[in-house]
PDB file of N, CA and C in Angstrom:
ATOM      1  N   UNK A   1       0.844  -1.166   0.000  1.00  0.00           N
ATOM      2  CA  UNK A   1       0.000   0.000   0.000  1.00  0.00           C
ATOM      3  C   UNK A   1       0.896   1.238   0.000  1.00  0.00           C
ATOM      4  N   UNK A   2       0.242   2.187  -0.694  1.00  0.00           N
ATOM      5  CA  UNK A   2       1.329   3.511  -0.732  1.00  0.00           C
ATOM      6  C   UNK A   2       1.216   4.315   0.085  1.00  0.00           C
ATOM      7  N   UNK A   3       2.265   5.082   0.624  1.00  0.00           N
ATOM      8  CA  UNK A   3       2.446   6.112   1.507  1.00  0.00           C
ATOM      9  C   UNK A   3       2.659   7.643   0.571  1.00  0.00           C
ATOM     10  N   UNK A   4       1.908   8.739   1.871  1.00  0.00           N
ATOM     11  CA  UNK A   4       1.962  10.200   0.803  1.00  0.00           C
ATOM     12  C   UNK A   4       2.626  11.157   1.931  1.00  0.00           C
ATOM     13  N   UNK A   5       3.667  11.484   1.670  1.00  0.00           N
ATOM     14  CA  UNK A   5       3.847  12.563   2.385  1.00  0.00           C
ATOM     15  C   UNK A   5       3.528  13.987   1.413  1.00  0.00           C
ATOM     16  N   UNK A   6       2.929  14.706   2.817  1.00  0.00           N
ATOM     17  CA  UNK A   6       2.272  15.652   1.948  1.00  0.00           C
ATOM     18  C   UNK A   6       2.446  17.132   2.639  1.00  0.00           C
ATOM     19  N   UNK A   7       3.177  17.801   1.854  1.00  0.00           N
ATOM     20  CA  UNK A   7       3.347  18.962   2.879  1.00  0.00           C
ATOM     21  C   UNK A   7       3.415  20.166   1.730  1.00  0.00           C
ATOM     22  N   UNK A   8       2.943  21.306   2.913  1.00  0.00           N
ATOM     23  CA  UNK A   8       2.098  22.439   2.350  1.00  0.00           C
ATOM     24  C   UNK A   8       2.708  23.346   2.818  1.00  0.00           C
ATOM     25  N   UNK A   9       2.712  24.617   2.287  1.00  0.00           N
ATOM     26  CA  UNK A   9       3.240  26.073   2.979  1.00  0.00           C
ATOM     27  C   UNK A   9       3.072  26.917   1.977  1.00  0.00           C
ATOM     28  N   UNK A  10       3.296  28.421   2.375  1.00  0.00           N
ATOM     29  CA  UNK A  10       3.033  29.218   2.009  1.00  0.00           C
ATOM     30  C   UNK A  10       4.658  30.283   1.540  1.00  0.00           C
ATOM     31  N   UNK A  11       5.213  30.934   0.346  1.00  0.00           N
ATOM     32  CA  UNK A  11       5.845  30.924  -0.048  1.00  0.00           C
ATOM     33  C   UNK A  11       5.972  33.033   0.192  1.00  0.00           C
ATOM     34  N   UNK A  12       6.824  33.447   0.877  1.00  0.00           N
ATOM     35  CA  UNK A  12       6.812  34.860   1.252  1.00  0.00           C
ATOM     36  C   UNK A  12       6.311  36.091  -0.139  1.00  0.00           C
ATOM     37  N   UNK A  13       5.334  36.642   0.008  1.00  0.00           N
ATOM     38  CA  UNK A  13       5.268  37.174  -1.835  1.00  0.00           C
ATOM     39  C   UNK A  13       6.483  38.122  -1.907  1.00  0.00           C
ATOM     40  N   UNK A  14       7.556  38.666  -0.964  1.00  0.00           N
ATOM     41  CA  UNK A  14       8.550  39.137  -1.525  1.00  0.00           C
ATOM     42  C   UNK A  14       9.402  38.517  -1.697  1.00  0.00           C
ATOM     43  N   UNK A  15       9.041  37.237  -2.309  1.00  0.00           N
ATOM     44  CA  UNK A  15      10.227  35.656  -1.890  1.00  0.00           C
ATOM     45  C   UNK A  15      10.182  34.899  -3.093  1.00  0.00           C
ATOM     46  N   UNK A  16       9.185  35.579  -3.997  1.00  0.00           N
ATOM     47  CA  UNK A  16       8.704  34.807  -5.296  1.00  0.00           C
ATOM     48  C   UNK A  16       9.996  34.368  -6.196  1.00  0.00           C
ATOM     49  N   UNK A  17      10.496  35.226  -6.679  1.00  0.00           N
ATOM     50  CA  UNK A  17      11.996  35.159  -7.323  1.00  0.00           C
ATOM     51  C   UNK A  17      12.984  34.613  -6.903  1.00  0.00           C
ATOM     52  N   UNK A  18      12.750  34.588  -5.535  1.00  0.00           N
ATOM     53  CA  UNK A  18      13.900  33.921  -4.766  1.00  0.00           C
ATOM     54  C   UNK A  18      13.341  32.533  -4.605  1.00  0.00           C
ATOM     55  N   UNK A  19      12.420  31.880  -4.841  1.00  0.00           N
ATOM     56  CA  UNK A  19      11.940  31.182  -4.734  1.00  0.00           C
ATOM     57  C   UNK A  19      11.803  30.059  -6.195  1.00  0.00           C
ATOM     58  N   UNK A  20      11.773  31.049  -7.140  1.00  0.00           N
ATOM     59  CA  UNK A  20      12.284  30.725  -8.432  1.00  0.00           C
ATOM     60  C   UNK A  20      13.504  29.821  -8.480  1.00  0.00           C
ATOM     61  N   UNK A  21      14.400  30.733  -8.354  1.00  0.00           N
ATOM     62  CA  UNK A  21      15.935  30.098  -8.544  1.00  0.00           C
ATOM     63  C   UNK A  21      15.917  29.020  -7.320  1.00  0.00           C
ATOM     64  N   UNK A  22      15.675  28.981  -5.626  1.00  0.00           N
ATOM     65  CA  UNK A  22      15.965  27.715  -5.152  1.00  0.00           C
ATOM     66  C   UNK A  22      15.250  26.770  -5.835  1.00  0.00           C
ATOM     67  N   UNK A  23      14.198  26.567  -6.387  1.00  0.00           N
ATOM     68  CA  UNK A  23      13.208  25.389  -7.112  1.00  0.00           C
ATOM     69  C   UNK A  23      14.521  24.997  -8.158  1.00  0.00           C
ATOM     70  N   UNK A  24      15.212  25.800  -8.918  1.00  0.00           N
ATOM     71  CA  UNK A  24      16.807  24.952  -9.798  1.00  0.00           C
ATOM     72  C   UNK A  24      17.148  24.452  -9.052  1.00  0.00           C
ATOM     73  N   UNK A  25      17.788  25.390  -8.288  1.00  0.00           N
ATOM     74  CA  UNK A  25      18.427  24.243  -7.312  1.00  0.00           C
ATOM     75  C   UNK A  25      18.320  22.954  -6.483  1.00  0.00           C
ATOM     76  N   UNK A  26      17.074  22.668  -5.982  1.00  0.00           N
ATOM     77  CA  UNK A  26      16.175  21.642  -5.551  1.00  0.00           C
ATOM     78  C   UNK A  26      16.137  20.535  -6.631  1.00  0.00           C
ATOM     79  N   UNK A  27      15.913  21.154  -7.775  1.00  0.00           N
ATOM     80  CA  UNK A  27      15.873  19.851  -9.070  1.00  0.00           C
ATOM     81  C   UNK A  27      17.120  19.339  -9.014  1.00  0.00           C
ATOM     82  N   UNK A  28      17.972  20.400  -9.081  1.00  0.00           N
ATOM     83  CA  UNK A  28      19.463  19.788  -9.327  1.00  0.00           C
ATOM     84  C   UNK A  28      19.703  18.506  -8.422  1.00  0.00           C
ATOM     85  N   UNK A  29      19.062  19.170  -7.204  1.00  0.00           N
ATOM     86  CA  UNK A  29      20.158  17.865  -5.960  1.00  0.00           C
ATOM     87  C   UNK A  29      19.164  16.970  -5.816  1.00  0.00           C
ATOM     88  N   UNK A  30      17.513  17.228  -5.757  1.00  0.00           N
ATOM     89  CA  UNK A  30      16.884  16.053  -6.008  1.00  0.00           C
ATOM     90  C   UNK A  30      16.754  14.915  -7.234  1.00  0.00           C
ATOM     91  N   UNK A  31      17.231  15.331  -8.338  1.00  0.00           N
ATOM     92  CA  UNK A  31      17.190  14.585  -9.635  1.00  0.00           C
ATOM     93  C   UNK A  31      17.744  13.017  -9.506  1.00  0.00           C
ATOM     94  N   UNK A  32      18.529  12.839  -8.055  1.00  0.00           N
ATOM     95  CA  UNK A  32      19.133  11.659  -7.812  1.00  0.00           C
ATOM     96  C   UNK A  32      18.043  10.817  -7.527  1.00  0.00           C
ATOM     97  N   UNK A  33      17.362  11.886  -6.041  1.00  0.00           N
ATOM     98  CA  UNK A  33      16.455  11.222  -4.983  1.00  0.00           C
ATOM     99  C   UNK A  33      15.746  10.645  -5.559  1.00  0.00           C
ATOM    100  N   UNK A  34      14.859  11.651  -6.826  1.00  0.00           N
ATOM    101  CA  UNK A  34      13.409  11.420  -7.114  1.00  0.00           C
ATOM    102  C   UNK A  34      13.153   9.999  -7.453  1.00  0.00           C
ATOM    103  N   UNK A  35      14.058   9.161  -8.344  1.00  0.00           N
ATOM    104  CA  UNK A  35      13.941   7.672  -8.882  1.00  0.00           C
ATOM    105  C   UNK A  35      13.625   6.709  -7.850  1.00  0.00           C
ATOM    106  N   UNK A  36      13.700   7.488  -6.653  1.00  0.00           N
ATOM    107  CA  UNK A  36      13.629   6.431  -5.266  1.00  0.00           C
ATOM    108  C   UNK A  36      12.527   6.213  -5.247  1.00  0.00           C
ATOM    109  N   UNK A  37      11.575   7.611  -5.381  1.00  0.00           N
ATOM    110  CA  UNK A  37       9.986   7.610  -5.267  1.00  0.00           C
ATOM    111  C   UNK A  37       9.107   6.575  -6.100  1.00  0.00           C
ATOM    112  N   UNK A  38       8.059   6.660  -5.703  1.00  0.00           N
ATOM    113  CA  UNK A  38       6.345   6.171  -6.560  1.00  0.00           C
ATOM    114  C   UNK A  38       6.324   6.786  -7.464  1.00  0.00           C
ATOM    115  N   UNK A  39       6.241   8.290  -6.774  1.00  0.00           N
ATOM    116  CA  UNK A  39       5.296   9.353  -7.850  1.00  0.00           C
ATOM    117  C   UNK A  39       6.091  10.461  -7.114  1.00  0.00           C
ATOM    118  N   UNK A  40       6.265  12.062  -7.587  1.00  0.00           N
ATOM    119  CA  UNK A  40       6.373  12.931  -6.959  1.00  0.00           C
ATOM    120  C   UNK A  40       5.568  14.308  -7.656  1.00  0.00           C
ATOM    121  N   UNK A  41       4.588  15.234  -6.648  1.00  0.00           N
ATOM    122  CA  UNK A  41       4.133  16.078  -7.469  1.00  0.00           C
ATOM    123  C   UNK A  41       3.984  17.250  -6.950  1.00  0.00           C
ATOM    124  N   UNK A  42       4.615  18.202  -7.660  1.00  0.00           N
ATOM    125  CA  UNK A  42       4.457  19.949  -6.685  1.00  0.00           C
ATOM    126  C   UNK A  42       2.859  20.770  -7.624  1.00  0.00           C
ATOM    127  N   UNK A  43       2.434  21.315  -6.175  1.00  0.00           N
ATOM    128  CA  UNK A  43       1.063  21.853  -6.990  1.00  0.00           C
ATOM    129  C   UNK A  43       1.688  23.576  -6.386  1.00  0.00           C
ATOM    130  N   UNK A  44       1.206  24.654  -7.231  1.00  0.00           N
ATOM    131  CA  UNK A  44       1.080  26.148  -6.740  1.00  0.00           C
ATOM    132  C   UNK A  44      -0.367  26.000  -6.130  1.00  0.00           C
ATOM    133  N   UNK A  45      -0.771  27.136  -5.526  1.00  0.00           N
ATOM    134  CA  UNK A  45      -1.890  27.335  -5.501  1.00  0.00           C
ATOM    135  C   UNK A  45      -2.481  28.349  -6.498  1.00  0.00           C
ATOM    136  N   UNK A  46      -3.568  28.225  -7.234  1.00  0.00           N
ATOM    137  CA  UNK A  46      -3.878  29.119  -8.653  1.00  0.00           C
ATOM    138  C   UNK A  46      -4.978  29.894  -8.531  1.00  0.00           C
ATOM    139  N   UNK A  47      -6.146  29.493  -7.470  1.00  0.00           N
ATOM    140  CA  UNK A  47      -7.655  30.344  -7.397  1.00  0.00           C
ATOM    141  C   UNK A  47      -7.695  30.109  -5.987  1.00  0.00           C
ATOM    142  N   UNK A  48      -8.105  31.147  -5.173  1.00  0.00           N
ATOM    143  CA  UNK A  48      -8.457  30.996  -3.582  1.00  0.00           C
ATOM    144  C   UNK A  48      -7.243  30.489  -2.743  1.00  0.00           C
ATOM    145  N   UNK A  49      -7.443  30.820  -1.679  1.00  0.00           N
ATOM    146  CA  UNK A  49      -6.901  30.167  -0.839  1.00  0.00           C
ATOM    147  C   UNK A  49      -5.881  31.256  -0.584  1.00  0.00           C
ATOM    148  N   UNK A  50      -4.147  30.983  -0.525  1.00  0.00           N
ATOM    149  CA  UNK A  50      -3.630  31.860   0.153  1.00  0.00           C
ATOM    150  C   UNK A  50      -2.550  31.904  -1.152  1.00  0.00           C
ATOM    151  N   UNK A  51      -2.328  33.207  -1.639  1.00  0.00           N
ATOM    152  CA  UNK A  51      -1.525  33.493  -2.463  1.00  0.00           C
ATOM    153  C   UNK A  51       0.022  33.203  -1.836  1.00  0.00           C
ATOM    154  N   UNK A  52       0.139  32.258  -2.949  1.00  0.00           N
ATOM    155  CA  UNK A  52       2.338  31.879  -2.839  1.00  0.00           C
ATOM    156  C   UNK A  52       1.987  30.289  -2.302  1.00  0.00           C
ATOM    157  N   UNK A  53       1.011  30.439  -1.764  1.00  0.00           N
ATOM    158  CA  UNK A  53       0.446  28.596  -1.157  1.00  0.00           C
ATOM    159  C   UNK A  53       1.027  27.643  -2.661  1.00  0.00           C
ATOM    160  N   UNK A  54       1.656  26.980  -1.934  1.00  0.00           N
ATOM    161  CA  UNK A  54       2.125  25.273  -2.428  1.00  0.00           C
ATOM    162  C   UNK A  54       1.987  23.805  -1.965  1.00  0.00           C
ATOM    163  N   UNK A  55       1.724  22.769  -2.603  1.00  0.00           N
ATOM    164  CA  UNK A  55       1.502  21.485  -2.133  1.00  0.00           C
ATOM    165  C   UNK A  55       2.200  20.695  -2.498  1.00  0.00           C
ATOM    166  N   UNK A  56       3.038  19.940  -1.964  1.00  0.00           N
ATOM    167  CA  UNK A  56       3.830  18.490  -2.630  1.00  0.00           C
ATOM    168  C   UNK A  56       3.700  17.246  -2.263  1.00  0.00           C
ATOM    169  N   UNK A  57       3.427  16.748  -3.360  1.00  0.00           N
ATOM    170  CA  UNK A  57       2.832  14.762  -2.139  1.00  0.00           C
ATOM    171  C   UNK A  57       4.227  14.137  -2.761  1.00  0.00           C
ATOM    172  N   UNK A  58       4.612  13.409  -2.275  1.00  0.00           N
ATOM    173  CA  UNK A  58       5.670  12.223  -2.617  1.00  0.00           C
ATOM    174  C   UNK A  58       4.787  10.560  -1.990  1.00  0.00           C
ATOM    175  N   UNK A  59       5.406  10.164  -3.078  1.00  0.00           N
ATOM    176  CA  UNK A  59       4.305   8.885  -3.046  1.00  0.00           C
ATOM    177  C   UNK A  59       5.821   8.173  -2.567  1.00  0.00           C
ATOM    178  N   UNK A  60       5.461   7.035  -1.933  1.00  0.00           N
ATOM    179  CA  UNK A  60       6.194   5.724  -1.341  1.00  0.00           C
ATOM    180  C   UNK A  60       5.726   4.612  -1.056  1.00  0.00           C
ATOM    181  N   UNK A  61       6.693   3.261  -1.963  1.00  0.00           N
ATOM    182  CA  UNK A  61       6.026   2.561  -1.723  1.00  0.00           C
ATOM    183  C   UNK A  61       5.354   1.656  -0.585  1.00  0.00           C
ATOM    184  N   UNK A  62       6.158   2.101   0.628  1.00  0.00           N
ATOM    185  CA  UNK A  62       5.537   1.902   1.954  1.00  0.00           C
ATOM    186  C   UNK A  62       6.020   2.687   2.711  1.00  0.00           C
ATOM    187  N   UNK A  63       5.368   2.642   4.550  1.00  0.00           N
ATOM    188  CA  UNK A  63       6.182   3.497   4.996  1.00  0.00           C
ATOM    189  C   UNK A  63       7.670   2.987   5.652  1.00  0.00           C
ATOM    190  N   UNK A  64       8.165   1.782   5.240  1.00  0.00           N
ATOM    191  CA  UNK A  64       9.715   1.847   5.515  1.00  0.00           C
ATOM    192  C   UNK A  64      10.485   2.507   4.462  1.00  0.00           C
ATOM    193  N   UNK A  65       9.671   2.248   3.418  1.00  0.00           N
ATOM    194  CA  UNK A  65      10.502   3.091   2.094  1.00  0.00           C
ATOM    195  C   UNK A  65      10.588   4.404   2.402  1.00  0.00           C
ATOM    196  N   UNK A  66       9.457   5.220   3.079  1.00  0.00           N
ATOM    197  CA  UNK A  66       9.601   6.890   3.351  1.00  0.00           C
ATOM    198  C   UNK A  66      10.889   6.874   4.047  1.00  0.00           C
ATOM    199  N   UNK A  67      10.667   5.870   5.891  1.00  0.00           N
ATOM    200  CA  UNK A  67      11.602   6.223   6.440  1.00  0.00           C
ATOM    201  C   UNK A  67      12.867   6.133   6.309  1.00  0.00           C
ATOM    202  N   UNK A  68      13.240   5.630   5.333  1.00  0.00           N
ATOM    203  CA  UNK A  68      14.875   5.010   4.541  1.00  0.00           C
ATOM    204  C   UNK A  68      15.318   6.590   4.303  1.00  0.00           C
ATOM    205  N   UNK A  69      14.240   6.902   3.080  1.00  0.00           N
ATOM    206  CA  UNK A  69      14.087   8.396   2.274  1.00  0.00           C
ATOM    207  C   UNK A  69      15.097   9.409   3.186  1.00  0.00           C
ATOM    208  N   UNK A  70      13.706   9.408   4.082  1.00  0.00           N
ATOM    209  CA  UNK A  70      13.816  10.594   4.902  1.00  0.00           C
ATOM    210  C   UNK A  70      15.010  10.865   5.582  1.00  0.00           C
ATOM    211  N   UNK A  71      15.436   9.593   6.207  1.00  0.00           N
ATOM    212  CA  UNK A  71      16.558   9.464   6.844  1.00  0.00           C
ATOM    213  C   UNK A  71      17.796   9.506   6.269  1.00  0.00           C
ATOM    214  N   UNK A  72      17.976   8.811   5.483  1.00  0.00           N
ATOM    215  CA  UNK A  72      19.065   9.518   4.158  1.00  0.00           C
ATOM    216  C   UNK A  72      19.064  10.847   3.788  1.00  0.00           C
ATOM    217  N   UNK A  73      18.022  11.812   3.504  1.00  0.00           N
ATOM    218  CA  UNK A  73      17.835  12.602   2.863  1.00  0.00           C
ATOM    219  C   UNK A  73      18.231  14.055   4.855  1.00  0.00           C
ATOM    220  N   UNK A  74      17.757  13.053   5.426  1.00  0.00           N
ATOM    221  CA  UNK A  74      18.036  13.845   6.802  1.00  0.00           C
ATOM    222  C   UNK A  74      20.056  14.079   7.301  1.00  0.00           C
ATOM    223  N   UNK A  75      20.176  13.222   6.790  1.00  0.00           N
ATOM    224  CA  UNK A  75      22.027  12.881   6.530  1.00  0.00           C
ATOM    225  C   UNK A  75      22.926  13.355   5.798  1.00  0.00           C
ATOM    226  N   UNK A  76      22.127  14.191   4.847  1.00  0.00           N
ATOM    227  CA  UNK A  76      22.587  14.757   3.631  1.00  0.00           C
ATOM    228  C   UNK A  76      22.753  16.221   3.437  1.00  0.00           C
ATOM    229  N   UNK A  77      23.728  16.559   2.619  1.00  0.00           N
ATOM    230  CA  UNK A  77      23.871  17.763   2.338  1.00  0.00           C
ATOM    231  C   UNK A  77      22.642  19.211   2.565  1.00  0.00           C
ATOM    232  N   UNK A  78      21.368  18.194   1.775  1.00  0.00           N
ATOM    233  CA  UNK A  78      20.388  19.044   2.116  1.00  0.00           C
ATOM    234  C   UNK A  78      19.680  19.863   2.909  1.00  0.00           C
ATOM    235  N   UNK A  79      20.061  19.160   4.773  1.00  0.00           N
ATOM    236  CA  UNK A  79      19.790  19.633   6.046  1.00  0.00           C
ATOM    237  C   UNK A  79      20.915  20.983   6.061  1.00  0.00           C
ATOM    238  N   UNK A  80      22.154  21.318   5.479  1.00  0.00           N
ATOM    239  CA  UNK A  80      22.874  22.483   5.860  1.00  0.00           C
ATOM    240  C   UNK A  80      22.909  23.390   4.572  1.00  0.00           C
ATOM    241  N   UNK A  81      22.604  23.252   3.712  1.00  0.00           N
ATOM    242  CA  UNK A  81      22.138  23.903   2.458  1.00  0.00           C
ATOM    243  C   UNK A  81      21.210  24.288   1.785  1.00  0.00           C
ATOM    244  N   UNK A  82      19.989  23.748   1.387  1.00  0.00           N
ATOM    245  CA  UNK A  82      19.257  23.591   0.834  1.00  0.00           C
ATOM    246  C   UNK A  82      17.864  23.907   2.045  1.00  0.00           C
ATOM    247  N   UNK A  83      17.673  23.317   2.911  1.00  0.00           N
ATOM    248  CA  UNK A  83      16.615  23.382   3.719  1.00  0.00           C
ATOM    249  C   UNK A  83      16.516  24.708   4.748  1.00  0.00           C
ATOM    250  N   UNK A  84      17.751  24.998   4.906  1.00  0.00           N
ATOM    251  CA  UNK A  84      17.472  26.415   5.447  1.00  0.00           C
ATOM    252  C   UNK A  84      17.503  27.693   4.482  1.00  0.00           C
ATOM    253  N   UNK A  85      17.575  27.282   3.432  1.00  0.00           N
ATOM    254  CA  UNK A  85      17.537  28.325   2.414  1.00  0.00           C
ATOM    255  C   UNK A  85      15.834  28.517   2.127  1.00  0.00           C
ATOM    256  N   UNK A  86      15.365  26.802   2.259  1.00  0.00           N
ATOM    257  CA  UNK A  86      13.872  27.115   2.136  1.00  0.00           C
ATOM    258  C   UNK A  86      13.301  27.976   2.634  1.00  0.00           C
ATOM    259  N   UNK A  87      13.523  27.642   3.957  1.00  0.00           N
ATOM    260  CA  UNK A  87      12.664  27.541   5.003  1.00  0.00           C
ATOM    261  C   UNK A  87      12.653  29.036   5.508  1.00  0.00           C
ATOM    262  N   UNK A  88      13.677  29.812   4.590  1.00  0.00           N
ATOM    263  CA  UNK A  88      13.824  31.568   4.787  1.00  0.00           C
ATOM    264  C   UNK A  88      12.896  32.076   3.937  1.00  0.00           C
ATOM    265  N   UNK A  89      12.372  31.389   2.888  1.00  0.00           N
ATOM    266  CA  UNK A  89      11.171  31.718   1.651  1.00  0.00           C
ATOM    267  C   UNK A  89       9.565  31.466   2.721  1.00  0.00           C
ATOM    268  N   UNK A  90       9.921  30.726   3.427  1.00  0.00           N
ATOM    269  CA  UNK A  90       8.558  30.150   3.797  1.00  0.00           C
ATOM    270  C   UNK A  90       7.643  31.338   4.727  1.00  0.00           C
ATOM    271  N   UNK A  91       6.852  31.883   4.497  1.00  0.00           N
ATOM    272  CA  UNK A  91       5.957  32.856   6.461  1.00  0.00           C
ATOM    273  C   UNK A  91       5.777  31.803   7.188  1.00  0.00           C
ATOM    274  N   UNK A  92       6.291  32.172   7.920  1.00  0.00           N
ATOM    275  CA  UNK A  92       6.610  31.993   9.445  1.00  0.00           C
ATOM    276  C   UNK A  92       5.049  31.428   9.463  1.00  0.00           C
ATOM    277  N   UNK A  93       5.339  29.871  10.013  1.00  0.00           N
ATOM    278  CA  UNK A  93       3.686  29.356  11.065  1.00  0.00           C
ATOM    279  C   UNK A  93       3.113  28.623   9.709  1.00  0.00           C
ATOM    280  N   UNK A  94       3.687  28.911   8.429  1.00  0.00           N
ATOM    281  CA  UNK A  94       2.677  28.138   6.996  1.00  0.00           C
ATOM    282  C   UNK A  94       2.859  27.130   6.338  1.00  0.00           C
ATOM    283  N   UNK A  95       4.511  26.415   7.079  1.00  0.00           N
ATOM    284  CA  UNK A  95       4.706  24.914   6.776  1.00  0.00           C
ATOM    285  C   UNK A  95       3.956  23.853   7.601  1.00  0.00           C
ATOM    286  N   UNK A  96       3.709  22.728   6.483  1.00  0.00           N
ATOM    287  CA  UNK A  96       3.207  21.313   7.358  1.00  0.00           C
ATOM    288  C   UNK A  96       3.209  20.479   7.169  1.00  0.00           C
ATOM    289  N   UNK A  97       3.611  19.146   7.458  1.00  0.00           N
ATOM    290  CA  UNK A  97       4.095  17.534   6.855  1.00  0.00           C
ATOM    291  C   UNK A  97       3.043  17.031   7.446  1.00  0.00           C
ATOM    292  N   UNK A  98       2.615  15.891   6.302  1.00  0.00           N
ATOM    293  CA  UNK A  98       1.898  14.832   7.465  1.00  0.00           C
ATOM    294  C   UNK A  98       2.020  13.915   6.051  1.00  0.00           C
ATOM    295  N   UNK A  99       1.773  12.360   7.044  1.00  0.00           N
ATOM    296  CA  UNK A  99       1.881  11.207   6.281  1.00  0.00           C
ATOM    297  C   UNK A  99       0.404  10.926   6.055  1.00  0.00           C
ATOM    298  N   UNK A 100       0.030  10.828   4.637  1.00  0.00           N
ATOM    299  CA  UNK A 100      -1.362   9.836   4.158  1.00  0.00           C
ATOM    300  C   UNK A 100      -1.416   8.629   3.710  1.00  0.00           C
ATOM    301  N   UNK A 101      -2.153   7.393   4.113  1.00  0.00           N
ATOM    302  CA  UNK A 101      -2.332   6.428   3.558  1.00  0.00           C
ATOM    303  C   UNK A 101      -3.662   6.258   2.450  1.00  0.00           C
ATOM    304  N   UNK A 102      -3.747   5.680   1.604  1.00  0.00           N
ATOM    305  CA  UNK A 102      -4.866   5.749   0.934  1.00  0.00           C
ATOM    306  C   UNK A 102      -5.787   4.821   1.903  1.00  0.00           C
ATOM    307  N   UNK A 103      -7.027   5.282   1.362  1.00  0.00           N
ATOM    308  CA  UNK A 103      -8.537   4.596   2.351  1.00  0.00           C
ATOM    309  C   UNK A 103      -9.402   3.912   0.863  1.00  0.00           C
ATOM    310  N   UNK A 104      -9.012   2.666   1.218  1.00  0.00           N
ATOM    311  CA  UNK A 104      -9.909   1.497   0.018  1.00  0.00           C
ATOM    312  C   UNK A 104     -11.444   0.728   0.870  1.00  0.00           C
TER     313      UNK A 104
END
């Protein structure tokens, strides 16, 4: 059964551009990761809701496969580079992870 991590936030609107160029950069160093995944998919937000709002699910094929992910990916370059660069784009209080299972 597949696992979704799914996390959401909101992107600073004087952060747009800057936000631009880290998304290169993100491809660059994820282009390895991504083959690990199910599925991976970034949504903007386009009508309603909160302008700069974004969504990303990463599909897995279970949840030991996430926690492998994560934990690798927690080990990696990305925690001193890449993730605090985000996380300076993000308003304050508008990030959020959570794990979904599908309901059959």
């Amino acid at each position: 059964m597949s696992i979704f991590v799914v996390e959401t936030y909101v992107i600073r609107p004087e952060k747009q551009a800057e936000f631009t160029a880290y998304k290169k950069k993100w491809k660059k160093f994820f282009a390895k990761w991504l083959k690990e995944l199910r599925s991976y998919k970034m949504f903007a937000q386009m009508f309603g809701g909160n302008y700069g709002g974004y969504v990303e699910m990463w599909e897995f094929e279970s949840m030991a496969e996430c926690e492998k992910f994560f934990n690798r990916l927690m080990h990696s370059d990305y925690t001193t580079k890449l993730q605090p660069e985000f996380l300076a784009l993000v308003v304050p209080g508008a990030y959020s992870m959570s794990v979904w299972n599908p309901v059959e």
